[in-house]
Protein backbone atom coordinates (compact mmCIF):
# COMPACT_ATOMS: atom_id res chain seq x y z
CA UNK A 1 -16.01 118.91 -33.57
CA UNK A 2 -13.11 117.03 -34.05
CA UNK A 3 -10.93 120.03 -32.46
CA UNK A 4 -13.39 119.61 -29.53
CA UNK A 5 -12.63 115.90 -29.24
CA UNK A 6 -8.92 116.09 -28.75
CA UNK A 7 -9.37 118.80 -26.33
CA UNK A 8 -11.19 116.44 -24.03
CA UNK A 9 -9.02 114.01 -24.54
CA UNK A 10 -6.02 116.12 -23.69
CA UNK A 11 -8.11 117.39 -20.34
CA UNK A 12 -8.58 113.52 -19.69
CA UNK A 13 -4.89 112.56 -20.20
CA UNK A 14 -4.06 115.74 -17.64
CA UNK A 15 -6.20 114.50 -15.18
CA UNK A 16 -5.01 110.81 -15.13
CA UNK A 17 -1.21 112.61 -14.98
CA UNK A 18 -2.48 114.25 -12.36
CA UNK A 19 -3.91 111.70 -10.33
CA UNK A 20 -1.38 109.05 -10.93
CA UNK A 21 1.28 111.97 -9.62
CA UNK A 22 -0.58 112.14 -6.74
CA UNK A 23 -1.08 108.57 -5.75
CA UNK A 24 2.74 108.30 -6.23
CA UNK A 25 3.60 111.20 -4.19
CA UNK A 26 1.35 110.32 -1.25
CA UNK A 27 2.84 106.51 -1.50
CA UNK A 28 6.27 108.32 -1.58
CA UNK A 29 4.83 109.99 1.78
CA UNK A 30 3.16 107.33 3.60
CA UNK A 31 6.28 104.93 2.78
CA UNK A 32 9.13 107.72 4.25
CA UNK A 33 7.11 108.57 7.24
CA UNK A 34 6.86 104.87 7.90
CA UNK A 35 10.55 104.29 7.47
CA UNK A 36 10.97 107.21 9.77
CA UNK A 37 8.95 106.12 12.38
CA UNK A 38 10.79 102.94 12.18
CA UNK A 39 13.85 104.57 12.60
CA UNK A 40 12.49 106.36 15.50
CA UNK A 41 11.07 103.42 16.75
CA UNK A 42 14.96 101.66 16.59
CA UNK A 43 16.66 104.83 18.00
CA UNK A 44 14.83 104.31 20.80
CA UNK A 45 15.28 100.99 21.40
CA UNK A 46 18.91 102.18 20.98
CA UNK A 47 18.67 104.79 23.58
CA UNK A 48 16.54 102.11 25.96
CA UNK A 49 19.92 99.84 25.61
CA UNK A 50 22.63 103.08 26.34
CA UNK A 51 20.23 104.11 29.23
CA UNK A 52 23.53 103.97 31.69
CA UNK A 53 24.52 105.85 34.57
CA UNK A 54 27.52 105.07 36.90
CA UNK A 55 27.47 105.17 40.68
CA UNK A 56 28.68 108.91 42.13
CA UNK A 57 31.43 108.27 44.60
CA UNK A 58 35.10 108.76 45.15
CA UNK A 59 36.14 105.13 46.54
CA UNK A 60 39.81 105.18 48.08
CA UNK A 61 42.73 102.71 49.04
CA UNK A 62 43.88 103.21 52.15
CA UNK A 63 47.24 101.63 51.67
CA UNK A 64 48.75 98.85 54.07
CA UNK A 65 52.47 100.12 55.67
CA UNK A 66 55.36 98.60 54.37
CA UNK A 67 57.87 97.01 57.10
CA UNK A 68 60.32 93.99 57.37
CA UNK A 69 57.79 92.57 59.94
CA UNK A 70 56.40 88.91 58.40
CA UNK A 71 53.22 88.27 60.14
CA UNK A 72 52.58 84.39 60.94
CA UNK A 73 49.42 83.10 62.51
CA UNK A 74 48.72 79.70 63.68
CA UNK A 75 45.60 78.08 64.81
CA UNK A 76 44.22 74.00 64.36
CA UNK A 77 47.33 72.57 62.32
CA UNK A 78 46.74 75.90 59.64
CA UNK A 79 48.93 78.56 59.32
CA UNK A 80 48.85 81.63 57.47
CA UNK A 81 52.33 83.13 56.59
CA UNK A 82 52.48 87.08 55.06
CA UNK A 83 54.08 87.08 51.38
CA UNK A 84 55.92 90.02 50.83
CA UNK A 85 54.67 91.83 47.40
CA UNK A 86 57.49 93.92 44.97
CA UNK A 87 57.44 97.36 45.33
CA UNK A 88 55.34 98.57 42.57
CA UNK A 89 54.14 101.88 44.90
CA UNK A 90 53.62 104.03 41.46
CA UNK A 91 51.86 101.31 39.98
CA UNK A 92 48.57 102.55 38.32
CA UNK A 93 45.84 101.92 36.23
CA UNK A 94 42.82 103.92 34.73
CA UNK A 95 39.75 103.25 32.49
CA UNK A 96 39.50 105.20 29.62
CA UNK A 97 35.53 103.73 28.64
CA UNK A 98 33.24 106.06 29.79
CA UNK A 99 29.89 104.23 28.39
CA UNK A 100 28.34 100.81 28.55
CA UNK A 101 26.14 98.81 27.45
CA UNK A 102 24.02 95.46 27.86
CA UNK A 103 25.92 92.81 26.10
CA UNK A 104 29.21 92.80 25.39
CA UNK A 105 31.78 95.87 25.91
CA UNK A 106 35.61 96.86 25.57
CA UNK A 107 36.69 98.11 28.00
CA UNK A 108 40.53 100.35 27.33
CA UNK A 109 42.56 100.53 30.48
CA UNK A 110 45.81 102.63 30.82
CA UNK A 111 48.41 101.30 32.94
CA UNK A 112 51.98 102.71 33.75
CA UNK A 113 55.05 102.11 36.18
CA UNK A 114 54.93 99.12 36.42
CA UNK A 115 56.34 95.60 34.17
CA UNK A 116 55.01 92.08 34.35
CA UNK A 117 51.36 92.65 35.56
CA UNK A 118 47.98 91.02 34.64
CA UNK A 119 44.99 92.97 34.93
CA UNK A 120 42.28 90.74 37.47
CA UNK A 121 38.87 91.53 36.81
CA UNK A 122 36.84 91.03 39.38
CA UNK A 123 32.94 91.07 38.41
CA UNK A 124 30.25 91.31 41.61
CA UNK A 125 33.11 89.90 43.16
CA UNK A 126 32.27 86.71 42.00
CA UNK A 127 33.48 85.95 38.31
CA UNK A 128 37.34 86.55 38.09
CA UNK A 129 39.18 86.83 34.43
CA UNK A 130 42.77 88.04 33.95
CA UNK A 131 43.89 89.74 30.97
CA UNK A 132 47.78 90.74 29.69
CA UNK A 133 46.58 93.27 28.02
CA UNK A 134 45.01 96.66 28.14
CA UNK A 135 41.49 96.06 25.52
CA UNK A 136 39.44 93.37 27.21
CA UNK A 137 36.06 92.46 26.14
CA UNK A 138 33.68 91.92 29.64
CA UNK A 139 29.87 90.98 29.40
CA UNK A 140 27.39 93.56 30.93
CA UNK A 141 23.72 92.64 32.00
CA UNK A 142 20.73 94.58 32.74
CA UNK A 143 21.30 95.99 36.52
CA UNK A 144 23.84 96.71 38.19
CA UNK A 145 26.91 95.96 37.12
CA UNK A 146 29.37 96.40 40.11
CA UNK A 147 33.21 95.66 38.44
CA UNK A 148 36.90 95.64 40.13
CA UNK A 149 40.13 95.82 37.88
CA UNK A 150 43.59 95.74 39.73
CA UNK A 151 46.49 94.87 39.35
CA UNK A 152 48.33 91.89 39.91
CA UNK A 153 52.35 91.62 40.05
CA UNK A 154 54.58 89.23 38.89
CA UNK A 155 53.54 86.63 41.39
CA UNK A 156 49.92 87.01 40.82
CA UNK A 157 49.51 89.09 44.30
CA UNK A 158 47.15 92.12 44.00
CA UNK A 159 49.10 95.73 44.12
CA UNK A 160 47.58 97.36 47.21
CA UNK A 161 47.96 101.45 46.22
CA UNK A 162 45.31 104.16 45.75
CA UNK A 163 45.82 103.80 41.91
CA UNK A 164 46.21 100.35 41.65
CA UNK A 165 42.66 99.67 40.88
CA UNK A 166 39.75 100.88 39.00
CA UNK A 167 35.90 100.00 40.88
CA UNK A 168 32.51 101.03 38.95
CA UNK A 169 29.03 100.22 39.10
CA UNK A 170 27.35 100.43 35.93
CA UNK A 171 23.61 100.46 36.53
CA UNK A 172 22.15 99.58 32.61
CA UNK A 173 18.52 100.24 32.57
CA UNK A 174 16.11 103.65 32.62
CA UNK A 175 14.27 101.91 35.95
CA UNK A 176 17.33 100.71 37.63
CA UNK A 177 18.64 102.41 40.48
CA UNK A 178 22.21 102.27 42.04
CA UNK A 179 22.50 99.82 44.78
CA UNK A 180 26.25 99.56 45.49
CA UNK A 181 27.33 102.36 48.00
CA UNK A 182 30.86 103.63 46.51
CA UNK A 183 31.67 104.97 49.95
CA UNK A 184 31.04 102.40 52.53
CA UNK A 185 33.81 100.03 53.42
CA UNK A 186 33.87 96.56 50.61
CA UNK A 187 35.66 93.59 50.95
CA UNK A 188 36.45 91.80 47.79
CA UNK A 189 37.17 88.14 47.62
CA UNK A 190 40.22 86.99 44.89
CA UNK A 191 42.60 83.65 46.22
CA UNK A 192 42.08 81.27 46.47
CA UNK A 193 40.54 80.26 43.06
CA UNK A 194 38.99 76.91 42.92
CA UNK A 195 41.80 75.17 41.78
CA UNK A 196 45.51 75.50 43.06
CA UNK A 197 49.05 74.22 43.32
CA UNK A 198 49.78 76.65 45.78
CA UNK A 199 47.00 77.77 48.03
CA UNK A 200 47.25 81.66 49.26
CA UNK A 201 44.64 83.68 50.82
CA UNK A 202 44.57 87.34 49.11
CA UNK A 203 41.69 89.72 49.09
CA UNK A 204 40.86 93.70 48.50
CA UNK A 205 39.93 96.44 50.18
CA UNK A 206 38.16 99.64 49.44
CA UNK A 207 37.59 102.49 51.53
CA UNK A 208 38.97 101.23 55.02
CA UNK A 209 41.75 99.98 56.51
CA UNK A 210 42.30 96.86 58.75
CA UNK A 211 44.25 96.92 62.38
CA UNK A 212 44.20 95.11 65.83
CA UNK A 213 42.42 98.06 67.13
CA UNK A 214 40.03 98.71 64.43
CA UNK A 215 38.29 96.76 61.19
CA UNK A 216 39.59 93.21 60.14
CA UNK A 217 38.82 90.19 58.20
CA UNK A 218 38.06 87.12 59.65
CA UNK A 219 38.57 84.28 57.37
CA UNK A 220 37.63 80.51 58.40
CA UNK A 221 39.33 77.67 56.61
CA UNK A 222 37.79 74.55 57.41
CA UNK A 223 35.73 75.88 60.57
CA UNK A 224 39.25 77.01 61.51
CA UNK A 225 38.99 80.99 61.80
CA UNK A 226 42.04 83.85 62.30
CA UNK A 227 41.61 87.71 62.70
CA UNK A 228 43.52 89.54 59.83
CA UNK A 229 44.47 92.65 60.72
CA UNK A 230 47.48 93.11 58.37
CA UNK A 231 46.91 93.78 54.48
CA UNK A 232 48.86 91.53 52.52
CA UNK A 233 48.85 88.17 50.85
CA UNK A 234 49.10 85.03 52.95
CA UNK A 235 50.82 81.53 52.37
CA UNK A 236 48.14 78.77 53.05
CA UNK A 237 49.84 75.75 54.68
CA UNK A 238 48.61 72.83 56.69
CA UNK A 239 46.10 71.49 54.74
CA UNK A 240 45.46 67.84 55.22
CA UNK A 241 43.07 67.41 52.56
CA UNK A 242 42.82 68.04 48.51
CA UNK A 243 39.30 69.56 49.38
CA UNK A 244 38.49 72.77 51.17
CA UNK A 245 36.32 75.60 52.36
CA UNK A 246 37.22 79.22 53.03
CA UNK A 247 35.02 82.44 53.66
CA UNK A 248 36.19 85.72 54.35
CA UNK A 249 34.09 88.81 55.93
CA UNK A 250 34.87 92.19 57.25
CA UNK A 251 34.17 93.13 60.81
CA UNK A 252 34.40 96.15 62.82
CA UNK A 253 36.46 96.63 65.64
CA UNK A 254 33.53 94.68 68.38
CA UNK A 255 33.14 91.90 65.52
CA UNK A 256 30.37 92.66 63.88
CA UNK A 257 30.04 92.55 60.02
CA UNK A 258 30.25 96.02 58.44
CA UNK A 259 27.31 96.33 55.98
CA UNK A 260 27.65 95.71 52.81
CA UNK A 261 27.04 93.55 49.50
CA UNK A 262 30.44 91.82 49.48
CA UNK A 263 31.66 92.08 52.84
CA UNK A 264 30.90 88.35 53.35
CA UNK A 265 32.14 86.07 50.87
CA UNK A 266 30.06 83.27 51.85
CA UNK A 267 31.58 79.30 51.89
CA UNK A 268 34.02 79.22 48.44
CA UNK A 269 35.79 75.90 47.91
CA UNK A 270 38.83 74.97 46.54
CA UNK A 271 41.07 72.16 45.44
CA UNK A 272 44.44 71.32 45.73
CA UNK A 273 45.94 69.93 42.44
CA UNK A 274 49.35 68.55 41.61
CA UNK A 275 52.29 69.94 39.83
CA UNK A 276 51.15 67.88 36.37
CA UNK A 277 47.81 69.38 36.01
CA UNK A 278 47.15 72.97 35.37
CA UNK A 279 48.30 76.26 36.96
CA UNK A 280 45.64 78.55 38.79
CA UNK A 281 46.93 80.02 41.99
């Protein structure tokens, strides 16, 4: 009998090993399938936030001629005088970063051929940030995310080649779709800024040219307006006031405005400072 006893005891101690093994090995189970799901659950939120594409589209720089000619134009008391630019023809720059993100990204340029630049990025042509070096960190939201980098010489004028510039859209969402056009004609805004010593009138273009029988920009400064048909950076003189208003747009050849999201800049102002205070051309 007492043989008989510890048998049942030893079929009783089997059974609670048996059953506490099992309630430990389906926690075990329940608790990695949860952590798994969770991880699922966070690589997709991760995927949701890299759901990128960038806008198909070869966009080209149809490059102003070079000549000795200085153009000069004239109209209410303002005149616009051409600013030559230094020959920085080879000048390039390319964008290594291939993916983006919501939030904050670096973006790695290359540039070559050319010294003393600043790389101007231009954001919805709107926001404008200039970096001396190649690694800049830019802010990316939810949408569309149209960008221009170029490159700026020596006297802060932009470098008008075919590789003198980089432009993108990156569209950040799954639902988003592209609404920037990267072969239609754009006009970009850059100078004035809103604050200057030394007022001058520069701009981009991408994927036309401008001419007196074909596409220009009309820009009106103070409800004065002139027909640009020559690519290049223009002195600003005549101003009579610290305070004032210029808008640029891109017209065909009968004056019309060519379509597009930034081919009218809209009323910017800006503000002549003195020679003490800071220096933003």
């Amino acid at each position: 009998m007492l043989e008989s006893l510890k048998f049942k005891v030893q079929r009783l101690k089997l059974k609670d090993f048996l059953l506490f093994s099992l309630i430990i090995f389906t926690s075990c189970f329940t608790s990695c399938k949860s952590d798994s799901t969770n991880n699922d659950a966070k690589n997709q939120n991760l995927d949701s936030l890299n759901n990128s594409s960038i806008s198909t589209g070869e966009p080209k720089i149809i490059e102003p001629m070079v000549d000795e000619k200085i153009e000069v134009l004239t109209n209410n008391g303002i005149t616009l005088t051409e600013l030559k630019s230094d020959n920085n023809k080879n000048a390039s720059i390319q964008l290594n970063t291939k993916q983006f993100t919501e939030g904050i990204n670096q973006l790695q340029f290359s540039v070559d051929n050319v010294d003393n630049y600043t790389i101007s990025y231009l954001a919805n042509n709107y926001s404008l940030t200039q970096f001396s070096v190649t690694n800049i960190k830019v802010e990316l939201l939810y949408g569309n995310n149209v960008f221009l980098a170029f490159l700026t010489d020596k006297n802060n004028f932009s470098i008008k080649t075919n590789k003198g510039s980089v432009l993108k859209n990156a569209v950040l969402g799954g639902d988003i779709e592209s609404l920037f056009d990267m072969n239609q004609p754009h006009l970009f805004y850059y100078l004035p800024q809103s604050e200057t010593i030394n007022p001058i009138l520069d701009f981009y273009l991408v994927n036309t040219s401008i001419s007196e029988n074909g596409n220009r920009v009309k820009v009106t400064i103070n409800e004065t307006e002139f027909s640009i048909t020559k690519w290049a950076a223009y002195q600003i003189s005549g101003l009579k006031k610290p305070s004032n208003t210029i808008r640029i747009q891109l017209l065909d050849k009968n004056g019309k405005l060519i379509e597009g999201p930034f081919n009218d800049s809209g009323e910017r102002s800006f503000n002549l400072i003195n020679k003490s205070s800071k220096l933003d051309v």
